[in-house]
Protein backbone atom coordinates (compact mmCIF):
# COMPACT_ATOMS: atom_id res chain seq x y z
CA UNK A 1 94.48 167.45 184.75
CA UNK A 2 96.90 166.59 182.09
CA UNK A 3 97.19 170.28 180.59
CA UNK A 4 98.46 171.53 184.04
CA UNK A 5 101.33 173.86 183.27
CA UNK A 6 101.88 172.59 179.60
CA UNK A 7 103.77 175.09 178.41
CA UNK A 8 106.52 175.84 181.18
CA UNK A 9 106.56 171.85 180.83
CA UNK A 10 107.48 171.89 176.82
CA UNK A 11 109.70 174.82 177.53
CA UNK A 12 111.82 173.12 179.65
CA UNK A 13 111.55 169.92 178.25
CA UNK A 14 113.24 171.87 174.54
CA UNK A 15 115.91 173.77 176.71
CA UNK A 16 117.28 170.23 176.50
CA UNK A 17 118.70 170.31 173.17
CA UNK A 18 119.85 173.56 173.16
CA UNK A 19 123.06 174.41 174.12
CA UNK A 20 124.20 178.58 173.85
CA UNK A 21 121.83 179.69 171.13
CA UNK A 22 119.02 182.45 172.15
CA UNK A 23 115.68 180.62 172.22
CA UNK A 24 112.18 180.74 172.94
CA UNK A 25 108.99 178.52 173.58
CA UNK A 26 106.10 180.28 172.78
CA UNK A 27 103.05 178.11 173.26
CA UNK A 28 100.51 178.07 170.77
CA UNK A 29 98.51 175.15 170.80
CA UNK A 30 95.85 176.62 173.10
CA UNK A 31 94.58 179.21 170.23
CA UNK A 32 95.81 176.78 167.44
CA UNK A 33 91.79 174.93 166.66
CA UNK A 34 88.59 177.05 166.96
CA UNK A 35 86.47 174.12 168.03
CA UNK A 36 83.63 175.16 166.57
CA UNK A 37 82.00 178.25 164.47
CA UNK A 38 81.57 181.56 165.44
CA UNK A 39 80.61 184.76 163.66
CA UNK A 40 84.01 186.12 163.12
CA UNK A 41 85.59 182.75 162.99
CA UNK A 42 85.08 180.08 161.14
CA UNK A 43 85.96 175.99 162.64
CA UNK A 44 89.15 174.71 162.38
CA UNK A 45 92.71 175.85 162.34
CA UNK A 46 93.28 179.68 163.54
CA UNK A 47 96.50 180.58 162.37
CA UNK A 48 96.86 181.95 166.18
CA UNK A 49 100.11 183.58 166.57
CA UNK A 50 100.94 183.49 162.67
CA UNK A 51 101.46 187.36 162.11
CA UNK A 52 103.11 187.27 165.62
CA UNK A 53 106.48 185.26 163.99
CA UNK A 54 106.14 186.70 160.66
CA UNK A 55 106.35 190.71 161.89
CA UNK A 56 109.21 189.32 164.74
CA UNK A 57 111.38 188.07 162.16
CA UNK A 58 110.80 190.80 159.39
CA UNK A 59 111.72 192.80 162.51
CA UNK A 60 114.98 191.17 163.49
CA UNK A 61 115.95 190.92 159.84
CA UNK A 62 116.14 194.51 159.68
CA UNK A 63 118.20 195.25 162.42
């Protein structure tokens, strides 16, 4: 299986290119596309993890 481990795999793949700054890999591309419809969730692109970045950085911003 191709998706074995995917994300440790990107992780370390970006820790690469980056030299002494504080990073992160968070993997959303699991989430990302709602294949098909559901009730409470329409097809297509899910903004997955979204609010997750926007309340992280409001939240470093202010400190």
């Amino acid at each position: 299986n191709s998706r074995e481990a995917g994300s440790i795999v990107g992780g370390l793949f970006l820790k690469n290119f980056v030299e002494k700054a504080k990073w992160a890999h968070i993997d959303l591309a699991g989430p990302a596309i709602n294949p098909k419809e559901w009730e409470w969730m329409p097809k297509g692109g899910t903004g997955f993890g979204v609010r997750l970045l926007v309340n992280y950085l409001e939240n470093i911003s202010e400190s």
